[in-house]
N, C-alpha and C. Protein backbone atom coordinates (compact mmCIF):
# COMPACT_ATOMS: atom_id res chain seq x y z
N UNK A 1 23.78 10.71 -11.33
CA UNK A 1 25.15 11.22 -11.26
C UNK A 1 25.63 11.16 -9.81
N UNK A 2 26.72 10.80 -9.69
CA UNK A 2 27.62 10.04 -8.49
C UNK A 2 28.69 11.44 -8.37
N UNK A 3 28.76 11.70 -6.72
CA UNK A 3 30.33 12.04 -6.90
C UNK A 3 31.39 11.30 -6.14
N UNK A 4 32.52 11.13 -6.59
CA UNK A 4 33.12 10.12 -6.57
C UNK A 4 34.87 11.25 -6.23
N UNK A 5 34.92 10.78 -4.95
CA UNK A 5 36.73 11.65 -4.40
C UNK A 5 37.50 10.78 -3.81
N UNK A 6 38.69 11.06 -5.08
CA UNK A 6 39.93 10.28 -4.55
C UNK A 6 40.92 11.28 -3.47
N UNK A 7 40.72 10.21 -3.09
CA UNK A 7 41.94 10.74 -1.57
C UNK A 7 43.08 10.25 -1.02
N UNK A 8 44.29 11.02 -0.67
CA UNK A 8 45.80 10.17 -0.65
C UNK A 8 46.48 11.06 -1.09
N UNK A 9 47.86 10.05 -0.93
CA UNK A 9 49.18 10.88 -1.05
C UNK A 9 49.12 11.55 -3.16
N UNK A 10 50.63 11.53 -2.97
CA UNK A 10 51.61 11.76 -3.90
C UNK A 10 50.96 11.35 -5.52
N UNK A 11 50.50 9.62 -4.43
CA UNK A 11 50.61 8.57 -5.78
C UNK A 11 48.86 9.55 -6.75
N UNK A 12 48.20 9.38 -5.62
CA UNK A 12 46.67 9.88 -5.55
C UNK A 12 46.73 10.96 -6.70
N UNK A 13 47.64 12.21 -6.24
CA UNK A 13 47.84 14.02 -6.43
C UNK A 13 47.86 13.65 -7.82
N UNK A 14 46.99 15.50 -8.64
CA UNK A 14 47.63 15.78 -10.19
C UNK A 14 48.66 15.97 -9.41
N UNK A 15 49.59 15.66 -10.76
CA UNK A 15 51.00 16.06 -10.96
C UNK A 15 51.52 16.57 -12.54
N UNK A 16 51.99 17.41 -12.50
CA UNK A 16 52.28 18.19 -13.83
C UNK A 16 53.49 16.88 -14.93
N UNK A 17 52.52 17.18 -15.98
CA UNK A 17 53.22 15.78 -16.86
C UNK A 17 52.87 14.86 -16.60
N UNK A 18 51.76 14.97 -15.67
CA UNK A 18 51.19 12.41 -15.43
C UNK A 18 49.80 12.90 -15.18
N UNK A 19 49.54 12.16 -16.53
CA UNK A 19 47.78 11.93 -16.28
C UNK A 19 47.75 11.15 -15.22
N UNK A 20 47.33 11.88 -14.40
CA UNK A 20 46.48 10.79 -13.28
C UNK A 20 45.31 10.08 -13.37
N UNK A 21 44.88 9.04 -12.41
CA UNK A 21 44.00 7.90 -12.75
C UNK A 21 42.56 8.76 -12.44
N UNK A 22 42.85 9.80 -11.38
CA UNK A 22 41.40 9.98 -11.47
C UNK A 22 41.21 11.00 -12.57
N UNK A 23 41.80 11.43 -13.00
CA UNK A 23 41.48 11.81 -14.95
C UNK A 23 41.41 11.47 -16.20
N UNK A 24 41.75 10.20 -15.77
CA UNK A 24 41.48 8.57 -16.84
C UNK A 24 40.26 8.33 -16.43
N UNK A 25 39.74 8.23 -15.10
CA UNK A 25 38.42 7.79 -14.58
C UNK A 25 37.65 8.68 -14.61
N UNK A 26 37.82 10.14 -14.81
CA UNK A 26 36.63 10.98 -15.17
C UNK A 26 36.45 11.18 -16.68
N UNK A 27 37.38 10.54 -17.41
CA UNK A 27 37.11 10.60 -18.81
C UNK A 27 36.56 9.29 -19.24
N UNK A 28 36.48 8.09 -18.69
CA UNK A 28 35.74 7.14 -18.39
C UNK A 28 34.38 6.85 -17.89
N UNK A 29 33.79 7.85 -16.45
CA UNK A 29 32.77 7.88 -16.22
C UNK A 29 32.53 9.25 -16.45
N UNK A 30 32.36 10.31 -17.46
CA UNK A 30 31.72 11.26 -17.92
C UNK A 30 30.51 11.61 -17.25
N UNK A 31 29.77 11.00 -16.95
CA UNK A 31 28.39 11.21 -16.06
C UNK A 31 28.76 11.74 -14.69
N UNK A 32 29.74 10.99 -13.92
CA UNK A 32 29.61 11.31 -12.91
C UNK A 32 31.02 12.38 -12.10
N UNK A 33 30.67 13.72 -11.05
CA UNK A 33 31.56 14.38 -10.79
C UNK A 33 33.11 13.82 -10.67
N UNK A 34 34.03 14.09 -10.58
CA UNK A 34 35.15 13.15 -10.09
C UNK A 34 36.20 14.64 -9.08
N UNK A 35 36.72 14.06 -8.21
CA UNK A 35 37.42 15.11 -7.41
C UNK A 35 38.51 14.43 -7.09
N UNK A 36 39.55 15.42 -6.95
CA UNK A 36 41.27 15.02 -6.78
C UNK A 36 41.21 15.74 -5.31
N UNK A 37 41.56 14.87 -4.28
CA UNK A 37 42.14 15.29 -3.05
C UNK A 37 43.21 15.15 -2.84
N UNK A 38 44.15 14.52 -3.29
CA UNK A 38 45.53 13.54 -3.55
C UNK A 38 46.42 15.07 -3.10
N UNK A 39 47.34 15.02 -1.94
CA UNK A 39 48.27 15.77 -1.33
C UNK A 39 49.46 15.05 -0.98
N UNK A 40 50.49 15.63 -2.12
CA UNK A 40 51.70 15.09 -2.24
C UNK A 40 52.40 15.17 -0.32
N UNK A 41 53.29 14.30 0.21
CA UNK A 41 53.72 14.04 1.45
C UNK A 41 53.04 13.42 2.35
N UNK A 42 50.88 13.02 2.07
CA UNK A 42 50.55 12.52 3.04
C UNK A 42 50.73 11.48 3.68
N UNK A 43 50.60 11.07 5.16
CA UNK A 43 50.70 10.02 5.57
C UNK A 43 49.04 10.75 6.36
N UNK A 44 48.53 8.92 6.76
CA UNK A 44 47.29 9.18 7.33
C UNK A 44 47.01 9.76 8.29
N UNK A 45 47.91 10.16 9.06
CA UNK A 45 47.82 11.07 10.49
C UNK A 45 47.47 12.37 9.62
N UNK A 46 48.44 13.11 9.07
CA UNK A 46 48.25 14.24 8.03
C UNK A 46 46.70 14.43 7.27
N UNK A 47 46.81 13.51 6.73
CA UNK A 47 45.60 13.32 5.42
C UNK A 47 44.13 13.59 7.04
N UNK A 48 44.24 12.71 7.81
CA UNK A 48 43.07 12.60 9.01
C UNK A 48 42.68 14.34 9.46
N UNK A 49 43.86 14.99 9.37
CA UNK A 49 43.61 16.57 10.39
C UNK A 49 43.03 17.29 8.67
N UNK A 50 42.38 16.72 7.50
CA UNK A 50 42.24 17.74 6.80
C UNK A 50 41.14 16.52 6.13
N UNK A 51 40.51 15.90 6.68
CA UNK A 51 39.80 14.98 6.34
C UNK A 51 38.10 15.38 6.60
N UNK A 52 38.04 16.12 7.35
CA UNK A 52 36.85 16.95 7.45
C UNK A 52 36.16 18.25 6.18
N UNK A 53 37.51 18.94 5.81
CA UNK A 53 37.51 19.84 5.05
C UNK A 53 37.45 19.45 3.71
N UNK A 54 38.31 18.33 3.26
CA UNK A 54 38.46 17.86 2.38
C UNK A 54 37.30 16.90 1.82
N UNK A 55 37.16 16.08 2.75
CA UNK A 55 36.20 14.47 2.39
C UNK A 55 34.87 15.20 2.58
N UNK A 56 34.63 14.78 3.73
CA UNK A 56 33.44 15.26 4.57
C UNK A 56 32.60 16.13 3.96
N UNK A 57 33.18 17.78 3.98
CA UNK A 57 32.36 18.62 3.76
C UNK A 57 32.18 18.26 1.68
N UNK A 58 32.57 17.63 1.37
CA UNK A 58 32.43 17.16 0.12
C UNK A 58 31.15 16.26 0.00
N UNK A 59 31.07 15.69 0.70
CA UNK A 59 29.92 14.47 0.72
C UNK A 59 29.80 13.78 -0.46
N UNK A 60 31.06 12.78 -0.48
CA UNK A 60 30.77 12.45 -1.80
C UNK A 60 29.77 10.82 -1.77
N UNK A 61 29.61 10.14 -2.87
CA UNK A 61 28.98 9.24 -2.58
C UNK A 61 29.77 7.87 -2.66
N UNK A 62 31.15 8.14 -3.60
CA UNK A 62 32.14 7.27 -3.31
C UNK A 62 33.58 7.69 -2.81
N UNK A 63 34.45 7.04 -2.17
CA UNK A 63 35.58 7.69 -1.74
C UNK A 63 36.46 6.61 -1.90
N UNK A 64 36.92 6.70 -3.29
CA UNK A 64 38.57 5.95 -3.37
C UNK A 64 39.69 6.51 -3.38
N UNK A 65 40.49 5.40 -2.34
CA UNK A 65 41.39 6.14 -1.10
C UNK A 65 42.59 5.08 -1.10
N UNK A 66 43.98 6.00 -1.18
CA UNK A 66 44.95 5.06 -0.65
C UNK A 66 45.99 5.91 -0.16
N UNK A 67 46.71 5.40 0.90
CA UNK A 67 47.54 5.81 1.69
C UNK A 67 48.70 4.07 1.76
N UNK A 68 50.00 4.95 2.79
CA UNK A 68 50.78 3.78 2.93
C UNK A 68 51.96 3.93 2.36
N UNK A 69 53.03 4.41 1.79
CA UNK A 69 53.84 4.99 1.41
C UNK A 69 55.04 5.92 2.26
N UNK A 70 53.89 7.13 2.66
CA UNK A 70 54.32 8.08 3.19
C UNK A 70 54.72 7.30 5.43
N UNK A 71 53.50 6.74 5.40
CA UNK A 71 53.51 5.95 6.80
C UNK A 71 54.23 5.36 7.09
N UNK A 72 54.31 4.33 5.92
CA UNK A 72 55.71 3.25 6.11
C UNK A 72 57.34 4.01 5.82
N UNK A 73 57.40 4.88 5.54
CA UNK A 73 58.39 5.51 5.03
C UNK A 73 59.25 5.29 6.44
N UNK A 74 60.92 4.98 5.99
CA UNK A 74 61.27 5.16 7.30
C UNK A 74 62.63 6.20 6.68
N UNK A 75 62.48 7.39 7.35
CA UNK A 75 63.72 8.40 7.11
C UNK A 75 64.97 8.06 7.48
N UNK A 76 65.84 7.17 6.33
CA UNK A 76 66.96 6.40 6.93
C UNK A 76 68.10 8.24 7.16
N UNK A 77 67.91 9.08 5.50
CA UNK A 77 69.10 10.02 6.26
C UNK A 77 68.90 10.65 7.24
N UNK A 78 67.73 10.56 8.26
CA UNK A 78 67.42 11.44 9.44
C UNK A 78 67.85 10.05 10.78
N UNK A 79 68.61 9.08 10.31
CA UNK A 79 68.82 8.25 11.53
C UNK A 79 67.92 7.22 11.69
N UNK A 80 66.88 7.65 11.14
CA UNK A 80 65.62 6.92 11.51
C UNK A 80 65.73 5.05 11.32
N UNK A 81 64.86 4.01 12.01
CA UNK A 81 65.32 2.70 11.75
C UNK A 81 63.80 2.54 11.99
N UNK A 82 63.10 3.23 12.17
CA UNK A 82 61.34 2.90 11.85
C UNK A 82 60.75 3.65 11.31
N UNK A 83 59.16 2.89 11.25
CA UNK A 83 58.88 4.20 9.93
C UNK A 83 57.91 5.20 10.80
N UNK A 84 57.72 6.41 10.20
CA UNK A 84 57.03 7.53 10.24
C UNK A 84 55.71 7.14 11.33
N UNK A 85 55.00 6.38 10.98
CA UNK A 85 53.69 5.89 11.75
C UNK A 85 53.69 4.50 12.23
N UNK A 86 53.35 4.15 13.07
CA UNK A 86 52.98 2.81 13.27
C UNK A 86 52.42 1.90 12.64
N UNK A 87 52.29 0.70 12.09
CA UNK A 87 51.44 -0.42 11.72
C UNK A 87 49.85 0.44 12.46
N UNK A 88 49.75 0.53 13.92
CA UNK A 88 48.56 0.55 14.81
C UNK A 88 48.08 1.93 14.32
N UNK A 89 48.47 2.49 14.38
CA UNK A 89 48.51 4.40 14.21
C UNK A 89 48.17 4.24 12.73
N UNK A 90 48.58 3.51 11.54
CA UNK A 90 48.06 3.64 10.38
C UNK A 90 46.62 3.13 10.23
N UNK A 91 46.35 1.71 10.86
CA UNK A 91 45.19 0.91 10.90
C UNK A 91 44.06 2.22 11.50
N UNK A 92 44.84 2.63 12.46
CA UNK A 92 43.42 3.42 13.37
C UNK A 92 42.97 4.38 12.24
N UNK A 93 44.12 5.08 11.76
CA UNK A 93 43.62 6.13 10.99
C UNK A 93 42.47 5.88 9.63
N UNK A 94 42.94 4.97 9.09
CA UNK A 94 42.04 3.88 8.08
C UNK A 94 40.63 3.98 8.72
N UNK A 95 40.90 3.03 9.85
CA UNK A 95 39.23 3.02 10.31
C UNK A 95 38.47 3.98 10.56
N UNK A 96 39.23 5.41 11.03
CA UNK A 96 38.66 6.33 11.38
C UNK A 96 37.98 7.06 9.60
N UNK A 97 38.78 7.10 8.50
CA UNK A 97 38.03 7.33 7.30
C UNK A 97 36.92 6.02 7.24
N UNK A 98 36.92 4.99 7.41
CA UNK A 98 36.08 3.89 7.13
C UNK A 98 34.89 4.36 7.79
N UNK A 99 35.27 4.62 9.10
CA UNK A 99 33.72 4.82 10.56
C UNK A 99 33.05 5.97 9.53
N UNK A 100 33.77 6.78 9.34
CA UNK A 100 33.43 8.60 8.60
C UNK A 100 32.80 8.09 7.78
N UNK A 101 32.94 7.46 6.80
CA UNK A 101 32.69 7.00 5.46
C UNK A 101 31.15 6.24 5.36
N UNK A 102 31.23 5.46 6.40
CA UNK A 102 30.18 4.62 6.88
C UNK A 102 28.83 5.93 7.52
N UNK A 103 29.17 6.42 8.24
CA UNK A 103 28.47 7.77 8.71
C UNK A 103 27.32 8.30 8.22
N UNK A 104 27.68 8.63 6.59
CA UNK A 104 27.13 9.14 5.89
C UNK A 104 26.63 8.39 4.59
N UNK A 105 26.81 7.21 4.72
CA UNK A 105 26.76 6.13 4.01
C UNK A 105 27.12 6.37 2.39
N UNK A 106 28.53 6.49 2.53
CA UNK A 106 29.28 7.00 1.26
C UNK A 106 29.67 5.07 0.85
N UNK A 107 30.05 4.87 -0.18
CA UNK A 107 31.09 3.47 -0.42
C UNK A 107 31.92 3.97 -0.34
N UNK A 108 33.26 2.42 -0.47
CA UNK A 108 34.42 2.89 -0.78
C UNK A 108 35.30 1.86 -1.23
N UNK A 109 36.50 2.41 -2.05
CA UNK A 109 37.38 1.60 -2.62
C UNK A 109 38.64 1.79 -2.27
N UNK A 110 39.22 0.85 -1.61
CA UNK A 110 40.85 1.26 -1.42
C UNK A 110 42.12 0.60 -2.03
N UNK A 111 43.17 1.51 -2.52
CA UNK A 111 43.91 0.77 -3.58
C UNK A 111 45.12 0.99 -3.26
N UNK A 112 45.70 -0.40 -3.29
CA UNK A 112 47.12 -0.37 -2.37
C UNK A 112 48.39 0.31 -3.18
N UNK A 113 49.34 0.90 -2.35
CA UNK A 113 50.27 2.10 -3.57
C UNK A 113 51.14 0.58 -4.33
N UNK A 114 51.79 1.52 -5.07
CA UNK A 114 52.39 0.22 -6.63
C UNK A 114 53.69 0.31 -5.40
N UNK A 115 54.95 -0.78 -5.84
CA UNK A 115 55.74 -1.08 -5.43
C UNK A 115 56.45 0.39 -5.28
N UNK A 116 58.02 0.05 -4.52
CA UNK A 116 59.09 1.15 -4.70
C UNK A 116 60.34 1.03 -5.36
N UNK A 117 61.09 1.44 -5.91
CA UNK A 117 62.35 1.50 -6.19
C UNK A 117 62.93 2.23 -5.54
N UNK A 118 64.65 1.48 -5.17
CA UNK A 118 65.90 2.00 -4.98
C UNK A 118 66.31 2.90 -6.14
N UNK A 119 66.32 3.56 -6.53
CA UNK A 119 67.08 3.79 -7.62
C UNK A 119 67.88 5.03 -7.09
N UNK A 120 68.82 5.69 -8.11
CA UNK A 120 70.00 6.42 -7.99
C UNK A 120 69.69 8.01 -7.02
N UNK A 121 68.72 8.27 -7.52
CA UNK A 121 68.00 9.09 -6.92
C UNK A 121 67.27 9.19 -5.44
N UNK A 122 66.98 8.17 -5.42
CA UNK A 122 66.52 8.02 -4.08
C UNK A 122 67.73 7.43 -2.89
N UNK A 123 68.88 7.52 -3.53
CA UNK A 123 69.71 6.73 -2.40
C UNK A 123 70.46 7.72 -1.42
N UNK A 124 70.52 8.91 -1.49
CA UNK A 124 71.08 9.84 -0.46
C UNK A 124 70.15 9.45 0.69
N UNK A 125 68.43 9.11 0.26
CA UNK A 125 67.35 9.36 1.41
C UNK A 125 67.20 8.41 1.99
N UNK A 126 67.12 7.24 1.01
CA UNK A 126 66.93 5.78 1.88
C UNK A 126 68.02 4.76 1.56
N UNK A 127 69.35 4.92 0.75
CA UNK A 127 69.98 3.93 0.72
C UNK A 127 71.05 3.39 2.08
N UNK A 128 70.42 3.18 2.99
CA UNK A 128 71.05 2.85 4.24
C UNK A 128 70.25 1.56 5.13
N UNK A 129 70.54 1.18 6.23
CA UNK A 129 69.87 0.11 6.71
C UNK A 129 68.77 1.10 7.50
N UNK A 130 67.48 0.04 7.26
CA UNK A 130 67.25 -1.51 7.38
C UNK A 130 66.87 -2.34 5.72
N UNK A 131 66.92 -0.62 5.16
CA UNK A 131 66.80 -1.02 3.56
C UNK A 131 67.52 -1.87 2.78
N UNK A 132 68.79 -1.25 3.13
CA UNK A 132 70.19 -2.28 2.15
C UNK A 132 69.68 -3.65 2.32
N UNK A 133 69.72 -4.02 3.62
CA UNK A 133 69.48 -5.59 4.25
C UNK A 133 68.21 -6.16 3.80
N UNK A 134 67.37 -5.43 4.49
CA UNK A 134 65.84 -6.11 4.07
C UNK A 134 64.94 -5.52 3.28
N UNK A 135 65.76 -4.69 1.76
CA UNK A 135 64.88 -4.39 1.29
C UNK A 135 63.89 -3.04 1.23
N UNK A 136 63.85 -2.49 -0.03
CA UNK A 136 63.16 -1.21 -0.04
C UNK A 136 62.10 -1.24 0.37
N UNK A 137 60.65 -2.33 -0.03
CA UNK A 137 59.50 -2.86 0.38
C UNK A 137 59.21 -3.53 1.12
N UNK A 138 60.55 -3.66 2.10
CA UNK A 138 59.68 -4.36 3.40
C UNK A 138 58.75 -3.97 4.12
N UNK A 139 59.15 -2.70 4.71
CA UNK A 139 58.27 -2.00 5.57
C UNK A 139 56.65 -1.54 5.04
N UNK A 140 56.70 -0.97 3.44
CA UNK A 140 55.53 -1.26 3.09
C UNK A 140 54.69 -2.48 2.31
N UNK A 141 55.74 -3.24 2.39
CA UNK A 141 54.57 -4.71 2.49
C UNK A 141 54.00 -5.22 3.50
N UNK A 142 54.28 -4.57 4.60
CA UNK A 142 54.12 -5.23 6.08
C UNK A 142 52.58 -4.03 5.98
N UNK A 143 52.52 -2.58 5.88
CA UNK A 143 51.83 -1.71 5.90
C UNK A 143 50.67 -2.24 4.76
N UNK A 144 50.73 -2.60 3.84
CA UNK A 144 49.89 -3.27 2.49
C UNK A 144 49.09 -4.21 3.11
N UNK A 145 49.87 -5.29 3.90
CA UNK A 145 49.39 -6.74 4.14
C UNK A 145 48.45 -6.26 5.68
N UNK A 146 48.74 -5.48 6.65
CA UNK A 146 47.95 -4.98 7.10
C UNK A 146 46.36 -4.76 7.05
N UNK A 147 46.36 -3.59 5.59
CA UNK A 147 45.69 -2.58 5.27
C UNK A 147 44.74 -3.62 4.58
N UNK A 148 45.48 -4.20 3.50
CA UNK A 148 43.99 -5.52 3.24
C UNK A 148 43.47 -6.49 4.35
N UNK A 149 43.92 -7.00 5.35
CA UNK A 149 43.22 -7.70 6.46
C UNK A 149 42.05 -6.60 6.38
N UNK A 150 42.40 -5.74 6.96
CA UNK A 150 41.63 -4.43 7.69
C UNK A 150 40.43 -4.20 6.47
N UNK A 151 40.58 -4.22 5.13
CA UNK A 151 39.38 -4.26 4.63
C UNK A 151 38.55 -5.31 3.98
N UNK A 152 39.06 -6.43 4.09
CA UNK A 152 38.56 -7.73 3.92
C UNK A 152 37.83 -7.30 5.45
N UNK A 153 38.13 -7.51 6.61
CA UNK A 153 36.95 -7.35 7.59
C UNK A 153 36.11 -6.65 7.28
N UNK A 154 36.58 -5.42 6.66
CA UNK A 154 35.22 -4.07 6.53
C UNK A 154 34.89 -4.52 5.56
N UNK A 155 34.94 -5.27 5.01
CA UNK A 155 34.39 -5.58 3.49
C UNK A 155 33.90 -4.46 2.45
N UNK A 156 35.51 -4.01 2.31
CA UNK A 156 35.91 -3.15 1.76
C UNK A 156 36.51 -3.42 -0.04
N UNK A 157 35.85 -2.85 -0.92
CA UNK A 157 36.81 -3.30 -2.14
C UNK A 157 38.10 -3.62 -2.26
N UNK A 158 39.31 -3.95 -2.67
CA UNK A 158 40.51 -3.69 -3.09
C UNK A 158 41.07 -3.79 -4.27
N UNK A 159 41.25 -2.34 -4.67
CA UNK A 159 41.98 -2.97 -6.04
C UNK A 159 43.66 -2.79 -5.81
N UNK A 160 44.35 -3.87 -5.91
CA UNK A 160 45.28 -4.31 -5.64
C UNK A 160 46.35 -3.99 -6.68
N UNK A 161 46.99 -2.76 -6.84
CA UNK A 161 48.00 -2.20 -7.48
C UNK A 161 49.36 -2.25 -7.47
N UNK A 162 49.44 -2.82 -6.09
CA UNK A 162 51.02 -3.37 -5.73
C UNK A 162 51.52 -4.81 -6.41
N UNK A 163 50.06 -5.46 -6.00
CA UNK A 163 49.82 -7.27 -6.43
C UNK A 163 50.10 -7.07 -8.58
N UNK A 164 49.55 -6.21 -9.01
CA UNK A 164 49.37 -6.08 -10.07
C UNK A 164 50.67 -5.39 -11.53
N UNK A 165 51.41 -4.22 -10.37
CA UNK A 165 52.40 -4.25 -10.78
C UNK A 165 54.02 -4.98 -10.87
N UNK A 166 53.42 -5.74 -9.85
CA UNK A 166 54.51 -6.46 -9.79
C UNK A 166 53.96 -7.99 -10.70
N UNK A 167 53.04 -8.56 -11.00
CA UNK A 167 52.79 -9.09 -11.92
C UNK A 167 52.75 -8.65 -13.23
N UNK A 168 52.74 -7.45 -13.44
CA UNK A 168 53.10 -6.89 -15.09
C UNK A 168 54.15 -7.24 -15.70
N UNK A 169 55.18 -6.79 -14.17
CA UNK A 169 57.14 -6.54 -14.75
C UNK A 169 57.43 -8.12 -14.28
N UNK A 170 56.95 -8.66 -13.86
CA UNK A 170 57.30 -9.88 -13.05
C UNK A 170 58.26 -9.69 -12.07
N UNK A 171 58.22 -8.51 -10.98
CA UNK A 171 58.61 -7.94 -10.29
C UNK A 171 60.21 -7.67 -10.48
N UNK A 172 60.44 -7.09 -11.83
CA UNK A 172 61.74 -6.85 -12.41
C UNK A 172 61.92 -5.45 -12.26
N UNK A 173 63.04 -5.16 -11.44
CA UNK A 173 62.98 -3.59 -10.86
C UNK A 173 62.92 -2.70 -12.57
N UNK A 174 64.01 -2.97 -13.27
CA UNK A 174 63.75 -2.44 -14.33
C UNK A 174 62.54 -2.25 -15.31
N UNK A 175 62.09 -3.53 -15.11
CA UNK A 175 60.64 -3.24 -16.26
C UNK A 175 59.70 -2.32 -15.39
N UNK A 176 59.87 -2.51 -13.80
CA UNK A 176 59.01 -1.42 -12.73
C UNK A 176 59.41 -0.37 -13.16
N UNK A 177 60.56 0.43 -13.34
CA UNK A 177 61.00 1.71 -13.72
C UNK A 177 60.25 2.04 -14.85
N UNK A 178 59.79 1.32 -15.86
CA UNK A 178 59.41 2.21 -16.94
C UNK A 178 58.23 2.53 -16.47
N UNK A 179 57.50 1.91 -15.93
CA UNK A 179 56.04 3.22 -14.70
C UNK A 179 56.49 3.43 -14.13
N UNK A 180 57.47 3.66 -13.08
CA UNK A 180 57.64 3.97 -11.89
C UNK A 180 59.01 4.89 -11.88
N UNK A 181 59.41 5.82 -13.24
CA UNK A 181 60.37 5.89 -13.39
C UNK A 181 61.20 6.53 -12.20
N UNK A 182 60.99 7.40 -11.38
CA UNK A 182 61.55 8.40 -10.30
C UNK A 182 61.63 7.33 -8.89
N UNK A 183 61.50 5.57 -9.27
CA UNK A 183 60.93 4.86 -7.92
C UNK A 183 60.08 5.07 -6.96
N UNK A 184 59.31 6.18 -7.12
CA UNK A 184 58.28 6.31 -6.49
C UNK A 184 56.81 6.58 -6.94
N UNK A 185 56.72 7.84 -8.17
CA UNK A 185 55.46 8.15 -8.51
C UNK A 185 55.35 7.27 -9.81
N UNK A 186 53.91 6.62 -10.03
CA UNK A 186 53.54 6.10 -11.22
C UNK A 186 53.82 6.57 -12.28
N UNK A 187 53.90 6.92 -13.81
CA UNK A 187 54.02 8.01 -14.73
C UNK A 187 52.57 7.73 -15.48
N UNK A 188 51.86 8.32 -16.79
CA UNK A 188 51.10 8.19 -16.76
C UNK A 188 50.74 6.92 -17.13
N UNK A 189 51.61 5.93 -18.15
CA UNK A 189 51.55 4.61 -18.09
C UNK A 189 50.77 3.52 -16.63
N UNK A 190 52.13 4.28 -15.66
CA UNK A 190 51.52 3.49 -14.59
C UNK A 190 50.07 3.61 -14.27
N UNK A 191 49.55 4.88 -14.57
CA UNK A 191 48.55 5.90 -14.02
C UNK A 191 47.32 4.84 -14.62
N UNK A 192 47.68 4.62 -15.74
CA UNK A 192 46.94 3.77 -16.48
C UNK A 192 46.90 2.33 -15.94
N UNK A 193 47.62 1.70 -15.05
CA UNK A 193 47.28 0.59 -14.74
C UNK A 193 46.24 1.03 -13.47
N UNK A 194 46.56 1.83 -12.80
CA UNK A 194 46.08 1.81 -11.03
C UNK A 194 44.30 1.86 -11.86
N UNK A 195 44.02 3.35 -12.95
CA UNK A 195 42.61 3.67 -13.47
C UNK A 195 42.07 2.22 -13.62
N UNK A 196 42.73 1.53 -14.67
CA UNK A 196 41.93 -0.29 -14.81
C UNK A 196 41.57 -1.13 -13.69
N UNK A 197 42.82 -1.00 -12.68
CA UNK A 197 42.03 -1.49 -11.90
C UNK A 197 40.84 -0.60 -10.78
N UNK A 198 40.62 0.16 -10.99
CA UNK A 198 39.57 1.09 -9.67
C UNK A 198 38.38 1.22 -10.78
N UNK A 199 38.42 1.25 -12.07
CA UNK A 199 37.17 0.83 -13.09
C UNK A 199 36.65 -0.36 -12.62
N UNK A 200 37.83 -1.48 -12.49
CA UNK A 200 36.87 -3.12 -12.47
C UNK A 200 36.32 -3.17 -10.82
N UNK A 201 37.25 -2.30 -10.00
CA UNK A 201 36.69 -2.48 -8.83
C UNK A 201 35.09 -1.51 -8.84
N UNK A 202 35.16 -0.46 -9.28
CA UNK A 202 33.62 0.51 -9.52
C UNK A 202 32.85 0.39 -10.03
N UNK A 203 33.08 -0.48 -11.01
CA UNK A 203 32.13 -1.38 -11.79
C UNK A 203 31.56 -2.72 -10.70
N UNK A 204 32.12 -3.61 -10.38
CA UNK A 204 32.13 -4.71 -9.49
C UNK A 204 30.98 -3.96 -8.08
N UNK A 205 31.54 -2.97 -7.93
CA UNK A 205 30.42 -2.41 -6.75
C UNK A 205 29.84 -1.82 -7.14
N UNK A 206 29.09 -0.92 -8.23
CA UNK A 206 28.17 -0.49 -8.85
C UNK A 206 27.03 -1.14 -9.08
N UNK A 207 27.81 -2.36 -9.86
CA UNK A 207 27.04 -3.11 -10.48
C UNK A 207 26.66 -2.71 -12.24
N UNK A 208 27.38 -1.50 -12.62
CA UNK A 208 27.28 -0.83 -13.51
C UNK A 208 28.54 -0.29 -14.40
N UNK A 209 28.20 0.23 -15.61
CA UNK A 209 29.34 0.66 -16.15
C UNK A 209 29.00 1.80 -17.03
């Protein structure tokens, strides 16, 4: 028996009304513990100052982890025209769970967040530039495309949830809405794609099922 803690934002967090993936995946691997760290608002600077308390003193033996969302976020109604963290400032923080991770010789799996939507709701916060122009997902495709370099070096799993939802809908904002209905959090549908893929990735590094 394995214990196995997911860690990350929003997408990560229970949320009341959405099965989440790591409760698809503990009803999947029954044998082994499963733990929700998932804290709605994180970005990795955040998630890093509670990463001791949380991860660490947990000692788990796997740690699947995603961030990137909250980092890339850029607060257009606060003025803002960049995002929250740096490209550099996100990478460091990554490595610094990777070095940790490595430490104690935990594995790990990291899974990139699903796309975003504009939608009606979200446009008081971000419908302004650099979004209008270039796009809701620019900034976190730039943060995504990053984050996999960075674990292709560490030779790091990826299960690739962004790559995947947007091959479901054939990156049709509407067919994205029916998981993604609020443009941001998965619902449990979605919840159900991210679980399939972090099974084939836990399986793939296990070696087991």
């Amino acid at each position: 028996m394995s214990k196995i803690l997911f860690f990350g934002d929003s997408i990560t967090a229970l949320r009341k009304n959405v099965t989440a993936a790591s409760e698809l995946f503990a009803a999947r691997y029954p044998r082994h513990v499963i733990v929700n760290k998932g804290v709605g608002g994180n970005d990795t600077g955040l998630a890093r100052e509670r990463f001791q308390k949380d991860v660490l003193d947990e000692r788990p033996d796997v740690l699947i982890f995603s961030f990137g969302c909250n980092d890339a976020a850029i607060d257009v109604w606060k003025g803002k025209t960049t995002p929250r963290l740096t490209i550099e400032e996100y990478l460091a923080n990554l490595q610094f769970f990777i070095d940790s991770m490595r430490a104690i010789d935990a594995a790990m799996i990291f899974f990139t967040p699903p796309p975003m939507i504009l939608l009606d709701n979200l446009k008081p916060y971000y419908g302004g530039e650099p979004y209008l122009t270039r796009g809701f997902n620019f900034m976190l495709d730039r943060f995504i495309a990053a984050a996999k370099e960075l674990m292709a070096k560490e030779k790091i799993p990826v299960a690739d949830v962004n790559a995947a939802f947007r091959e479901i809908t054939g990156n049709d904002e509407g067919k994205l809405a029916a998981f993604i209905p609020d443009g941001l959090h998965p619902n449990s549908e979605g919840q159900e794609i991210i679980c399939r893929l972090l099974c084939q990735a836990f399986e793939t590094l296990t070696g087991k099922r």
